[in-house]
Every structure is written in structure tokens, then in C-alpha cells.
C-alpha atoms as a PDB file:
ATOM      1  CA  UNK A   1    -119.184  12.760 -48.847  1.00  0.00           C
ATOM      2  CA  UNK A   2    -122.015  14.135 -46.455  1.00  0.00           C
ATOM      3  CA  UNK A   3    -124.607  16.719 -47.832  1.00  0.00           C
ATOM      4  CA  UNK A   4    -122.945  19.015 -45.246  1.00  0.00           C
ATOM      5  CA  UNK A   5    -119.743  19.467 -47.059  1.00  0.00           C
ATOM      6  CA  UNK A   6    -121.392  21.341 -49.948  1.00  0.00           C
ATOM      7  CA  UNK A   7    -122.488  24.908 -50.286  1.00  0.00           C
ATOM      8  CA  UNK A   8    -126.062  25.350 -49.834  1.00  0.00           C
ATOM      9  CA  UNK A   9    -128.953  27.894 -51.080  1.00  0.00           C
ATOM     10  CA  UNK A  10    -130.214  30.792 -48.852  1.00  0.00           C
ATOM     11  CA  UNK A  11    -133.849  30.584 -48.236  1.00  0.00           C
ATOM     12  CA  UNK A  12    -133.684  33.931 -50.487  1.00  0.00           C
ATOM     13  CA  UNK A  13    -131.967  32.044 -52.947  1.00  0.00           C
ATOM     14  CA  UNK A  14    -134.436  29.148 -52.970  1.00  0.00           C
ATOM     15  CA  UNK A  15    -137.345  31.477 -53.341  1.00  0.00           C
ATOM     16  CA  UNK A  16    -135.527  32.918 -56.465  1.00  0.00           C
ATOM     17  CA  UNK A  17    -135.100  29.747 -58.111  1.00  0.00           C
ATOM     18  CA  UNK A  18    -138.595  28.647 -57.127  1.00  0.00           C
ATOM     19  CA  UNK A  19    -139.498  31.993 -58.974  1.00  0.00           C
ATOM     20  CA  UNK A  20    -138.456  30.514 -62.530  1.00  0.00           C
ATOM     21  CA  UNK A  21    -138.931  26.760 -61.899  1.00  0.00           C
ATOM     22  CA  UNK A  22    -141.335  24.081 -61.473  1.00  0.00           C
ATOM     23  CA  UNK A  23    -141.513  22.267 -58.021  1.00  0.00           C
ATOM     24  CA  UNK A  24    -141.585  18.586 -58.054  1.00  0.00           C
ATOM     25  CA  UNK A  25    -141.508  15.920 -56.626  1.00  0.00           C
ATOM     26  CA  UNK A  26    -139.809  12.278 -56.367  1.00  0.00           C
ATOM     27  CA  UNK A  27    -139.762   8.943 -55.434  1.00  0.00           C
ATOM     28  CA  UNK A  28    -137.115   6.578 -53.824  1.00  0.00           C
ATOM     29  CA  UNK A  29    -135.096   4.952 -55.922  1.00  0.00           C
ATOM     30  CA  UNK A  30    -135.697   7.339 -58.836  1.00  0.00           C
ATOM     31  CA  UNK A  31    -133.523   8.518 -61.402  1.00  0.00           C
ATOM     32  CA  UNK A  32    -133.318  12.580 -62.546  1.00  0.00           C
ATOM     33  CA  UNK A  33    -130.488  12.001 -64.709  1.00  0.00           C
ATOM     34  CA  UNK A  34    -128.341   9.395 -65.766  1.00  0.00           C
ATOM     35  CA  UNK A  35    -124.876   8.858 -67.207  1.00  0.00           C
ATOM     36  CA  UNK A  36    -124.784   9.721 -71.163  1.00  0.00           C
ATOM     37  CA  UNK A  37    -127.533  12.021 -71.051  1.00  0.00           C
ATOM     38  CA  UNK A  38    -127.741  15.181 -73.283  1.00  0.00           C
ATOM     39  CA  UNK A  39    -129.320  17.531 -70.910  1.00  0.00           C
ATOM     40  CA  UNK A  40    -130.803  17.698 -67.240  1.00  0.00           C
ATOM     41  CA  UNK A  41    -132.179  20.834 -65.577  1.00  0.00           C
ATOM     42  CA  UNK A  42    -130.483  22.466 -62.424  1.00  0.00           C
ATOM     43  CA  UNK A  43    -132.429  21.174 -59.588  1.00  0.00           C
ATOM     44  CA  UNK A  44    -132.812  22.767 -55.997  1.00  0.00           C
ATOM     45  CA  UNK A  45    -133.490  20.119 -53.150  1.00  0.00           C
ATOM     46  CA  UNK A  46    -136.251  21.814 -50.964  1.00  0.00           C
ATOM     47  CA  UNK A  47    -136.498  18.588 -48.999  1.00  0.00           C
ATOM     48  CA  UNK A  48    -135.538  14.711 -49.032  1.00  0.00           C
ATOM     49  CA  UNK A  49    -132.135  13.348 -50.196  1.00  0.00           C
ATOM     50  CA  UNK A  50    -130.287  12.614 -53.826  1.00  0.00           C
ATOM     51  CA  UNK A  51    -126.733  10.756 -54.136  1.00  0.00           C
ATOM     52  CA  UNK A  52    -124.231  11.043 -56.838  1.00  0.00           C
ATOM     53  CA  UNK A  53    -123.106   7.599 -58.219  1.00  0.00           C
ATOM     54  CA  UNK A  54    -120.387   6.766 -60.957  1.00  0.00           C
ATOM     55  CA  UNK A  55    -120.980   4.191 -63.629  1.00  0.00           C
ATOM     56  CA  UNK A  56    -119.766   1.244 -60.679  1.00  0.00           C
ATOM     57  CA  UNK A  57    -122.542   2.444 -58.676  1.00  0.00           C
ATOM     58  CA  UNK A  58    -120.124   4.201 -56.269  1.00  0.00           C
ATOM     59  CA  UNK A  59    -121.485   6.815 -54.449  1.00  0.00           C
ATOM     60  CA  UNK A  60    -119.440  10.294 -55.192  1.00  0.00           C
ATOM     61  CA  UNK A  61    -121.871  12.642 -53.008  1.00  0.00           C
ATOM     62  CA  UNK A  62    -124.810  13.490 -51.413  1.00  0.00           C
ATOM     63  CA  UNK A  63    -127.154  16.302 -51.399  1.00  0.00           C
ATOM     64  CA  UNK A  64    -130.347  16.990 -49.120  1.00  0.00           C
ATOM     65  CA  UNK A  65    -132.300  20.049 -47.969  1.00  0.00           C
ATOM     66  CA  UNK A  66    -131.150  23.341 -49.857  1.00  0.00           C
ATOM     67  CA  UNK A  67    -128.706  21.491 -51.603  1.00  0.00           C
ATOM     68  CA  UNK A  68    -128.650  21.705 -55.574  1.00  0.00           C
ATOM     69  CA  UNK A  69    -127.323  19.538 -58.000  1.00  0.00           C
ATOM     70  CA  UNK A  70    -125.034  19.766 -61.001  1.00  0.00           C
ATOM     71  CA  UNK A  71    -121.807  20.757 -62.349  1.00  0.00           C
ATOM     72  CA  UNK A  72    -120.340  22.396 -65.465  1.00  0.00           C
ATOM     73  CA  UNK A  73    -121.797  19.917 -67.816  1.00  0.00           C
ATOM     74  CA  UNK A  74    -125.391  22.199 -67.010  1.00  0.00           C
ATOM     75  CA  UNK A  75    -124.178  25.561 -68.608  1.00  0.00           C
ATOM     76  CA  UNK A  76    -121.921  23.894 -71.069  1.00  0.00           C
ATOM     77  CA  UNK A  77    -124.401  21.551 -72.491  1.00  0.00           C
ATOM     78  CA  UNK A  78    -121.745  18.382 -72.170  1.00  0.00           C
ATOM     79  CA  UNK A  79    -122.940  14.829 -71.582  1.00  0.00           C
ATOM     80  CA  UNK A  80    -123.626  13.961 -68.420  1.00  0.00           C
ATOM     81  CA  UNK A  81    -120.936  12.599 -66.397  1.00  0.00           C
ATOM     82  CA  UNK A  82    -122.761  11.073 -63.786  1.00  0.00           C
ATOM     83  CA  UNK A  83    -126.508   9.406 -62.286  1.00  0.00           C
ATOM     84  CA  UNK A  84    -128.592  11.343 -59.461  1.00  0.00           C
ATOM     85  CA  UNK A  85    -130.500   9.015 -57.683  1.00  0.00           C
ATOM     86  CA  UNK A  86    -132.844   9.731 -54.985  1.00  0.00           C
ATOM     87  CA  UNK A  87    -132.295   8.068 -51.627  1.00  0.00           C
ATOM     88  CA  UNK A  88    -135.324   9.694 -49.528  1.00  0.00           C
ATOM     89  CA  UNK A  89    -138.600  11.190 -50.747  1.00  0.00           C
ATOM     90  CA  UNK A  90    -138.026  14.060 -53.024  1.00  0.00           C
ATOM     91  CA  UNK A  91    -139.349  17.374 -53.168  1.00  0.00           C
ATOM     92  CA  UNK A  92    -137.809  20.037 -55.395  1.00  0.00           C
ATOM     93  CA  UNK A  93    -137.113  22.826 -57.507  1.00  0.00           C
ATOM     94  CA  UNK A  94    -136.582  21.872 -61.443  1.00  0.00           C
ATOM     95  CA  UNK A  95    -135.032  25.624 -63.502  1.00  0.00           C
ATOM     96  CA  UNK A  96    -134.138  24.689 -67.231  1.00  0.00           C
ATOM     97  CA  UNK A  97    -130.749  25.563 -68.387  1.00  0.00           C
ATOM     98  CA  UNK A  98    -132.292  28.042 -70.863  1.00  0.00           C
ATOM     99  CA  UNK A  99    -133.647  29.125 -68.164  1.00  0.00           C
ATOM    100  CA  UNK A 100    -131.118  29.590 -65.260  1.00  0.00           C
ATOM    101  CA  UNK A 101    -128.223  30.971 -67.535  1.00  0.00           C
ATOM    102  CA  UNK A 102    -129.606  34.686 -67.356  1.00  0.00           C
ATOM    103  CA  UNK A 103    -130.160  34.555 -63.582  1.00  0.00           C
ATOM    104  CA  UNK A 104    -126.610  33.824 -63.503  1.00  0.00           C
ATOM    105  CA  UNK A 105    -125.868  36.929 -65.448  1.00  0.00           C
ATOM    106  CA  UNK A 106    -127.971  39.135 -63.146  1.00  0.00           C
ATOM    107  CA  UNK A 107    -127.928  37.465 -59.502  1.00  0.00           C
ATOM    108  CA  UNK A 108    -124.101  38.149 -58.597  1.00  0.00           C
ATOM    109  CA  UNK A 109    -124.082  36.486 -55.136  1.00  0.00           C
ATOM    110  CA  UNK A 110    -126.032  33.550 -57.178  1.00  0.00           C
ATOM    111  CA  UNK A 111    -123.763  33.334 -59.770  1.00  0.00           C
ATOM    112  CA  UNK A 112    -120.986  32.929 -57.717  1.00  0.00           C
ATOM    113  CA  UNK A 113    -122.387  30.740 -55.476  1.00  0.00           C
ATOM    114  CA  UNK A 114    -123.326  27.989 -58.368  1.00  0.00           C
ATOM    115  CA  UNK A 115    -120.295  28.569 -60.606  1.00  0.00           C
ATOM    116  CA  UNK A 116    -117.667  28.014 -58.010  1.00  0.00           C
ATOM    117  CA  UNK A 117    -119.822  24.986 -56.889  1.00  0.00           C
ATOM    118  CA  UNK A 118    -119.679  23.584 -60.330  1.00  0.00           C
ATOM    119  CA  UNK A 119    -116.233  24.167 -60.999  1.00  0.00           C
ATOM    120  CA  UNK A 120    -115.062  22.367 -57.945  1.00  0.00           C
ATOM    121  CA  UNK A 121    -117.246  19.797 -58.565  1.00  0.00           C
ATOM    122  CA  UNK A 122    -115.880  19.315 -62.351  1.00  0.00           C
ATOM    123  CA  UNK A 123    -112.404  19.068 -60.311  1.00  0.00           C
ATOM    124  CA  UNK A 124    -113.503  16.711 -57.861  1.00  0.00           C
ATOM    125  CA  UNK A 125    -114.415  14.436 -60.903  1.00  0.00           C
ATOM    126  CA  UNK A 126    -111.518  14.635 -63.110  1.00  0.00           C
ATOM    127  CA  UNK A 127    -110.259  12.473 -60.133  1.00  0.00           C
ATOM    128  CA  UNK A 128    -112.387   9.873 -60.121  1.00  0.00           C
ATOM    129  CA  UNK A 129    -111.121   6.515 -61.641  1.00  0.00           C
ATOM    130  CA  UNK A 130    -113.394   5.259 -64.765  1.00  0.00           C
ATOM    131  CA  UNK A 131    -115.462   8.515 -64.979  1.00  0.00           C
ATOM    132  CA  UNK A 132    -116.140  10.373 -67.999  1.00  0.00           C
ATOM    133  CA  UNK A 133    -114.336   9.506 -71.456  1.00  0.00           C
ATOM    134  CA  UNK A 134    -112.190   6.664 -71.998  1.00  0.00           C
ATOM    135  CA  UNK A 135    -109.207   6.571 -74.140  1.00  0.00           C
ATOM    136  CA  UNK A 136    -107.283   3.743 -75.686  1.00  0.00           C
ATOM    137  CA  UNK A 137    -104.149   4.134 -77.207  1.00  0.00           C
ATOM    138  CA  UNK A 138    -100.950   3.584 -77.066  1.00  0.00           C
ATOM    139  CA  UNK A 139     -98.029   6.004 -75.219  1.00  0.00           C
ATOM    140  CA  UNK A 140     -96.414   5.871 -78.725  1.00  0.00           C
ATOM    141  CA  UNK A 141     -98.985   7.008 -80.646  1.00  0.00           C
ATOM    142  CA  UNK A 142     -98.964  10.752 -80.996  1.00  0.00           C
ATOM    143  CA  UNK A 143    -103.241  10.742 -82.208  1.00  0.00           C
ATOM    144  CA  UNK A 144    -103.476   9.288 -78.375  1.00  0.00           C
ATOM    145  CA  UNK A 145    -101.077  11.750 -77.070  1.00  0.00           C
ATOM    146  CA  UNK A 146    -102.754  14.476 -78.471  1.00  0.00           C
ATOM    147  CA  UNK A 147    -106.532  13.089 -77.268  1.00  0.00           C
ATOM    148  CA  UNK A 148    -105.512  12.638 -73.704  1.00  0.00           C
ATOM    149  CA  UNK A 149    -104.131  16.516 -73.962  1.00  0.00           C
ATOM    150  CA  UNK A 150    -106.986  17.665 -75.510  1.00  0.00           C
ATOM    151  CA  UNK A 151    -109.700  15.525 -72.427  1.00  0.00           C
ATOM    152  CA  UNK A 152    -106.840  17.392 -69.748  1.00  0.00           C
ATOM    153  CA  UNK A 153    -106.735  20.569 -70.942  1.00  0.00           C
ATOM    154  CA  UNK A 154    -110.562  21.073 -71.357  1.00  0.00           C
ATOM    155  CA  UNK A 155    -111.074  19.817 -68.044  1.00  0.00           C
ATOM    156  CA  UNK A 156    -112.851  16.756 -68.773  1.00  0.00           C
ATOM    157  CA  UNK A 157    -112.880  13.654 -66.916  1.00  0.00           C
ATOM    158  CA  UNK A 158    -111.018  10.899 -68.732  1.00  0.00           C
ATOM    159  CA  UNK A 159    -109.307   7.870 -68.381  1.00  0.00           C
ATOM    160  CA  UNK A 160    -106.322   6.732 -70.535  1.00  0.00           C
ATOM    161  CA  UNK A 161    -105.559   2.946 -70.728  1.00  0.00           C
ATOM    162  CA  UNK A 162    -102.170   1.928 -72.670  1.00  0.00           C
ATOM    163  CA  UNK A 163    -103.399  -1.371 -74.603  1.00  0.00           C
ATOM    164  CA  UNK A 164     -99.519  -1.680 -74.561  1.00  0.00           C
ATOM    165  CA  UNK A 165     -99.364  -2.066 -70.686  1.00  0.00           C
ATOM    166  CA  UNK A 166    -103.248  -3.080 -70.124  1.00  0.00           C
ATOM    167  CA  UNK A 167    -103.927  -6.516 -71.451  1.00  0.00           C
ATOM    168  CA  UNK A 168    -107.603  -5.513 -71.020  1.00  0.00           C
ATOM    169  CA  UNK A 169    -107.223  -2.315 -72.737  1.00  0.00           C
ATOM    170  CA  UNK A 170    -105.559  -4.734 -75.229  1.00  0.00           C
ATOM    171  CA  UNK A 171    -108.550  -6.574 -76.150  1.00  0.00           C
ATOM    172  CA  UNK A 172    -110.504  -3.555 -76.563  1.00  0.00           C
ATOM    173  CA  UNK A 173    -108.683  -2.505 -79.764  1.00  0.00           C
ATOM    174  CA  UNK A 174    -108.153  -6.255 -81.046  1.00  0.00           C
ATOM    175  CA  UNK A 175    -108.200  -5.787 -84.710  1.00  0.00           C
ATOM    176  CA  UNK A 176    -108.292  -2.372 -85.375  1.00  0.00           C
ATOM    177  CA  UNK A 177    -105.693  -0.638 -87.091  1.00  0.00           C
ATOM    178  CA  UNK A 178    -102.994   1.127 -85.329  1.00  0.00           C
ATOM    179  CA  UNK A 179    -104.284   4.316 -87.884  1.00  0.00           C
ATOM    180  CA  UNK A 180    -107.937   3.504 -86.120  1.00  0.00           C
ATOM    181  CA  UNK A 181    -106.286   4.760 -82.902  1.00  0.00           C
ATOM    182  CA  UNK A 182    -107.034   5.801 -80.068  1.00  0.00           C
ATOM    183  CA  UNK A 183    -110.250   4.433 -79.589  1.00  0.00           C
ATOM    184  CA  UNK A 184    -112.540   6.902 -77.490  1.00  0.00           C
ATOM    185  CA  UNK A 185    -115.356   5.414 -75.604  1.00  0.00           C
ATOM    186  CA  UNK A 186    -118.093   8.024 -74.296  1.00  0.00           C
ATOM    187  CA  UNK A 187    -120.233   7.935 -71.435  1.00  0.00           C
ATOM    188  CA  UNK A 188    -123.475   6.416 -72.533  1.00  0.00           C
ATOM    189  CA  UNK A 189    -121.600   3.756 -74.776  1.00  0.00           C
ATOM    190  CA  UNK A 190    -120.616   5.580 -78.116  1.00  0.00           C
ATOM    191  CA  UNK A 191    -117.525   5.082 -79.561  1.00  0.00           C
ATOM    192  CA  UNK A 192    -115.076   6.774 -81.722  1.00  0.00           C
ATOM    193  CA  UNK A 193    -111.744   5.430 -83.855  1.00  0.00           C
ATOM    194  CA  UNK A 194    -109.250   8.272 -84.108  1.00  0.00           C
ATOM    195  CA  UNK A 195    -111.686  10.747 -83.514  1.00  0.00           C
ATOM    196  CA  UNK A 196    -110.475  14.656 -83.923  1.00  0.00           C
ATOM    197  CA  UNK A 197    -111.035  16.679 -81.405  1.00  0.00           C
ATOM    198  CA  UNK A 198    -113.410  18.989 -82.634  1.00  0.00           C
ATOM    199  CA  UNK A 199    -115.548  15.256 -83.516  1.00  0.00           C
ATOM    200  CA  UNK A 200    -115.400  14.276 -79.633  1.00  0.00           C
ATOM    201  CA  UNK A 201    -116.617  17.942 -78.815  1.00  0.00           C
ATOM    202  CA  UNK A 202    -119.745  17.351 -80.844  1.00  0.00           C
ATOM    203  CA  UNK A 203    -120.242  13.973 -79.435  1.00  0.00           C
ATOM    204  CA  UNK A 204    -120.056  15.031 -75.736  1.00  0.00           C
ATOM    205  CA  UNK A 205    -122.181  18.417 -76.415  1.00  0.00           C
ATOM    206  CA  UNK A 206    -119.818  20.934 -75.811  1.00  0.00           C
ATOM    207  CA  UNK A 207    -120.698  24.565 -76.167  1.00  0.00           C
ATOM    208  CA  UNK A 208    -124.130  22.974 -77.986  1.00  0.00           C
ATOM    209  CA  UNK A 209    -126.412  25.303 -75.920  1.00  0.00           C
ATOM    210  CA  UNK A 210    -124.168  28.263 -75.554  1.00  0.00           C
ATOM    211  CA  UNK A 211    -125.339  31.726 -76.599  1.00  0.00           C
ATOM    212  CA  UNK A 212    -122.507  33.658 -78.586  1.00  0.00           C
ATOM    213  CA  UNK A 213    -123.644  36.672 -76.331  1.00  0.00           C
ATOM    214  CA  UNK A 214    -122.339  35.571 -73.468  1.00  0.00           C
ATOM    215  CA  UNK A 215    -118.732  35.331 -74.554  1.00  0.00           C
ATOM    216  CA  UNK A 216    -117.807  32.043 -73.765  1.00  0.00           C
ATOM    217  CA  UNK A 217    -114.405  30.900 -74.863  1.00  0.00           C
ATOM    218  CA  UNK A 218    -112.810  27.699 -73.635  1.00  0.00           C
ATOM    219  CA  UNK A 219    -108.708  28.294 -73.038  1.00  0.00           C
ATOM    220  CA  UNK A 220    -106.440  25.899 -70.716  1.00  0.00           C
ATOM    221  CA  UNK A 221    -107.211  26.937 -67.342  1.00  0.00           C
ATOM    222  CA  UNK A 222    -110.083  26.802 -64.108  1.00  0.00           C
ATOM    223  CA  UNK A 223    -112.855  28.309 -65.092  1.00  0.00           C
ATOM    224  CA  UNK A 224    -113.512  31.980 -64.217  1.00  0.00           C
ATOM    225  CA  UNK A 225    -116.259  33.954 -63.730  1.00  0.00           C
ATOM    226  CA  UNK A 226    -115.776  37.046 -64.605  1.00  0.00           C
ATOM    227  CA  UNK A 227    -116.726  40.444 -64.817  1.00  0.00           C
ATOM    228  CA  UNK A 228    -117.463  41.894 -68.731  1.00  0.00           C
ATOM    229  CA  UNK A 229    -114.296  44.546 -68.089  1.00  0.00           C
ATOM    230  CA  UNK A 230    -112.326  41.367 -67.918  1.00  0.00           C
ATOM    231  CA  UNK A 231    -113.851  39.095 -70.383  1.00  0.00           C
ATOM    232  CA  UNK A 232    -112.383  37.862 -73.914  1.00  0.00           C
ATOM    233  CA  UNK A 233    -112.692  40.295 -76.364  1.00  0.00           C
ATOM    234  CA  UNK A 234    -116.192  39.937 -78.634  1.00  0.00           C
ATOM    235  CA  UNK A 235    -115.292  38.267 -82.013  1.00  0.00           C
ATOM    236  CA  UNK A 236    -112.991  35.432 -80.365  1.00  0.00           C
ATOM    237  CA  UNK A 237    -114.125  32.533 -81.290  1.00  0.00           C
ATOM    238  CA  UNK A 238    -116.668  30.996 -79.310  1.00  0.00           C
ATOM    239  CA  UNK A 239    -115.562  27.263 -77.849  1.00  0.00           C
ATOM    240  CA  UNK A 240    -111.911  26.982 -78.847  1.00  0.00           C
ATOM    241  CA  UNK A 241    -110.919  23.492 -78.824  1.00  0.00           C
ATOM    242  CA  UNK A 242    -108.516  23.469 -74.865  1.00  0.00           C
ATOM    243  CA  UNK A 243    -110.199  24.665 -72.242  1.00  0.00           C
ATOM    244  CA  UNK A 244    -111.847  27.310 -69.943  1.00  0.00           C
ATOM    245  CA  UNK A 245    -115.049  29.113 -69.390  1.00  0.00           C
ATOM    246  CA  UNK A 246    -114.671  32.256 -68.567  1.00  0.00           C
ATOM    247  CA  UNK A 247    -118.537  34.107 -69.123  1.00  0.00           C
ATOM    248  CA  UNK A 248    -118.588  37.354 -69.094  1.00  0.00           C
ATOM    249  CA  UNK A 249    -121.273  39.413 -66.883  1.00  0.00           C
ATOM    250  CA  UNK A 250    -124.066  41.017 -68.970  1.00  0.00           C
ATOM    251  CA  UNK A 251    -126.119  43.838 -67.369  1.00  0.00           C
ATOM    252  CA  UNK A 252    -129.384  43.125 -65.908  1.00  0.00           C
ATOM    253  CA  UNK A 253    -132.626  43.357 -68.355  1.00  0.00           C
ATOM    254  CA  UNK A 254    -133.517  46.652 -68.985  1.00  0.00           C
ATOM    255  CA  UNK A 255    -130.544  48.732 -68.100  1.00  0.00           C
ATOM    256  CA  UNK A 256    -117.804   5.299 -71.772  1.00  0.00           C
ATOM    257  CA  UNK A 257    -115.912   5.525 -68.901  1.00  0.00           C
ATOM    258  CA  UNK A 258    -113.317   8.014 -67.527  1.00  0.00           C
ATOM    259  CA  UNK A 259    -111.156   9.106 -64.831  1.00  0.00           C
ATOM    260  CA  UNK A 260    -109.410  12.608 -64.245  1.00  0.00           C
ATOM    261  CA  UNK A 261    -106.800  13.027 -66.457  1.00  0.00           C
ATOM    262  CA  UNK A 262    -104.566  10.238 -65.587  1.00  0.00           C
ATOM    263  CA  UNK A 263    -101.660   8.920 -67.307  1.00  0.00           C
ATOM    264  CA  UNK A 264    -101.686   4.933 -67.795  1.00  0.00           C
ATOM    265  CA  UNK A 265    -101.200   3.373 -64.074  1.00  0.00           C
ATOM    266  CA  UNK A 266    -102.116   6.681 -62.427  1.00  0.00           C
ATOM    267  CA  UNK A 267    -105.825   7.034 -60.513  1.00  0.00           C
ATOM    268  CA  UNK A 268    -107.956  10.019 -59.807  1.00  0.00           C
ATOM    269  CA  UNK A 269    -111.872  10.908 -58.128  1.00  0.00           C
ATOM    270  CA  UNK A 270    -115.199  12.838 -57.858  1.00  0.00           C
END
């Protein structure tokens, strides 16, 4: 996909982010995050070009001049899903998570710009073949049943192979126990025999960053940005195990491999 079909920043906008970050700059061929890692800042292209590849080295998009990059996986502190690679000289804006999470709160037109960005984009990857977390297990297994319902439901990218239909998948689970199942391979390389769910959470990150302040529950459906009239009530539990972020609006200061939620045979994309 061309830079063009993404949302871009307002030079307003820019100037705000370039207000809490630190400009950079980078080279061709460099890397500003990678597959498997635990944290990247949000970055703001002022000018040059960065593509988005999956593990294959396919290209899934591409960002230029007041562009930005990232997706969920930057508020909700989840392993990175994919590499950023820059294709022409770089120079941009780098704001830290930590950073960036209270200009959401206070910068409505910001906000809504970036989460709605990052939503879709989260969408766009649950479809992409071989992205995200892999999952190998059997249809008849009910622990694999459950693992692919648990990757669907909190929107992650996964991809479930049926070693029961997939000679390859097959091979990967050689020897293990059928009570060692599913195995659950994570992006970066780790992997997991009949991992709970709440054991795959902590290995991809999720909610590891979060601030109980800002009332973020995950619950099976898009995420939703929404205003604090509308938010969960305070004392739900913080990062349920399906999922949903809905963040509720404070008031400004002072006042392995995976694909998209496929069954076995089925394909999806970034």
C-alpha cells in the first residue's frame, strides 16, 4: 500500500508531537523496530520514507512525509508484530509511549486521529497470513480451541495450523504430548506448551505499561475510544483476559508467526 492511503499529521499536529519528542534521524536500510520487540516509541515521519514488512520480508505498508508509525501494540505495551525499515533517508519525530499516552488524553482531534489509525491497522493485520502468534493444535483439542478464541477475541494476529491436516504443523509438535498442546510460538521465537491464557498475555506484554487510571479494560469487541461518561466503571478489572480497549478520556492537567484469526486452511493480511 502507498503512503497516500494512510491518515496523515497536520503541520499543527507535527509541531505538537515535536513539542514532547526528540527529532532524529536515519539511515537507509535501517531498522527502528523489529519483530519480537518489547517496546518502540511512536514515531512521526517529518521527511524520507519507512516500509512495513512481515517476518517473509513482505512489504505490508509504507509511510513518508507526515506519516507516523505504529499500531495498538504502542499503547498496549504488546510485542511487536512487525519490522519498520527505512527505504529513503530519515528524518523524524521519536515521542515515548510514557510519553504520548497523556497527549492522547488531552488532544481530542489527536487522539482520534492516532487511535482510529491504530485500530485499523491492528485489523488490517489480523489478516495477514503468518503474522503475529502461531498456534499448533489440533481441531479436537479443546486447550487449542480455547487458545485460538482467546488470540480472536483479543484481537491479536494469529495463525492456527491443525498438525492433524498440516504435515508441517505435524512435525512441529513431534514428540510432545497431546497434554503439551497447543504449542504457541511468539513473534521473536519463544515458545509455549499448553500455555494459559493469562501466561501468553505476559509473554506478548499485554496491558504491561498500562496505567490503572486510565481505565483500560479489554472485552470482545473494536476498540473504542471513548469519552469518561461512557467508560467502564472504576474498580473493573484492568486487562480482562478477551478483548477491547476502550480508554476513557481524563481531563486536561490542571482542571513466532501469525495470521488474523484464521481457522486451519483459511488466510488473512496486514
Amino acid at each position: 500500500m502507498a503512503s497516500s492511503a494512510y491518515p496523515t499529521l497536520s503541520a499543527s499536529q507535527l509541531e505538537t508531537v515535536a513539542g514532547l519528542g526528540e527529532e532524529r534521524t536515519a539511515d537507509v536500510g535501517d531498522v527502528l523496530y523489529r519483530i519480537g520487540d518489547a517496546r518502540y516509541p511512536f514515531i512521526a515521519i517529518i521527511e524520507g520514507e519507512v516500509v512495513i514488512h512481515d517476518a517473509a520480508g513482505n512489504e505490508l505498508a509504507r509511510h513518508g512525509a507526515s506519516g507516523f508509525l505504529g499500531e495498538l501494540n504502542l499503547l498496549s505495551g504488546q510485542t511487536v508484530f512487525v519490522t519498520a525499515v527505512v527505504t529513503k533517508p530519515l528524518r523524524y519525530i521519536a515521542v515515548d509511549r510514557d510519553v504520548l499516552r497523556p497527549l492522547l488524553f488531552e488532544d481530542g482531534p489527536l487522539s482520534d486521529l492516532l487511535l482510529s489509525s491504530f485500530i485499523s491497522r491492528r485489523e488490517s493485520l489480523q489478516g495477514v497470513q503468518g503474522l503475529g502468534i502461531e498456534v499448533v493444535g489440533p481441531h479436537s483439542s479443546a486447550a487449542t480451541m480455547q487458545m485460538a478464541e482467546f488470540a480472536r477475541s483479543n484481537r491479536l494476529p494469529f495463525t492456527w495450523r491443525d498438525p492433524e491436516r498440516d504435515p508441517s504443523a505435524a512435525e512441529l509438535v513431534a514428540g510432545l504430548d497431546p497434554s503439551s498442546l497447543p504449542l504457541v510460538r511468539l513473534p521473536g521465537g519463544t515458545e509455549l506448551e499448553a500455555p494459559t491464557s493469562g501466561q501468553v498475555s505476559r509473554a506478548l506484554g499485554i496491558g504491561r505499561e498500562l496505567d490503572a487510571r486510565e481505565e483500560v479494560d479489554l472485552m470482545p469487541a473494536p476498540p473504542v475510544w471513548a469519552p469518561r461518561s461512557t467508560a467502564h466503571p472504576r474498580g473493573s478489572t484492568p486487562w480482562s483476559s478477551t478483548a477491547r480497549l476502550s480508554v476513557g478520556r481524563r481531563a486536561p492537567r490542571g482542571g513466532s508467526r501469525t495470521t488474523s484469526g484464521s481457522l486451519p486452511g483459511s488466510a488473512a493480511t496486514s
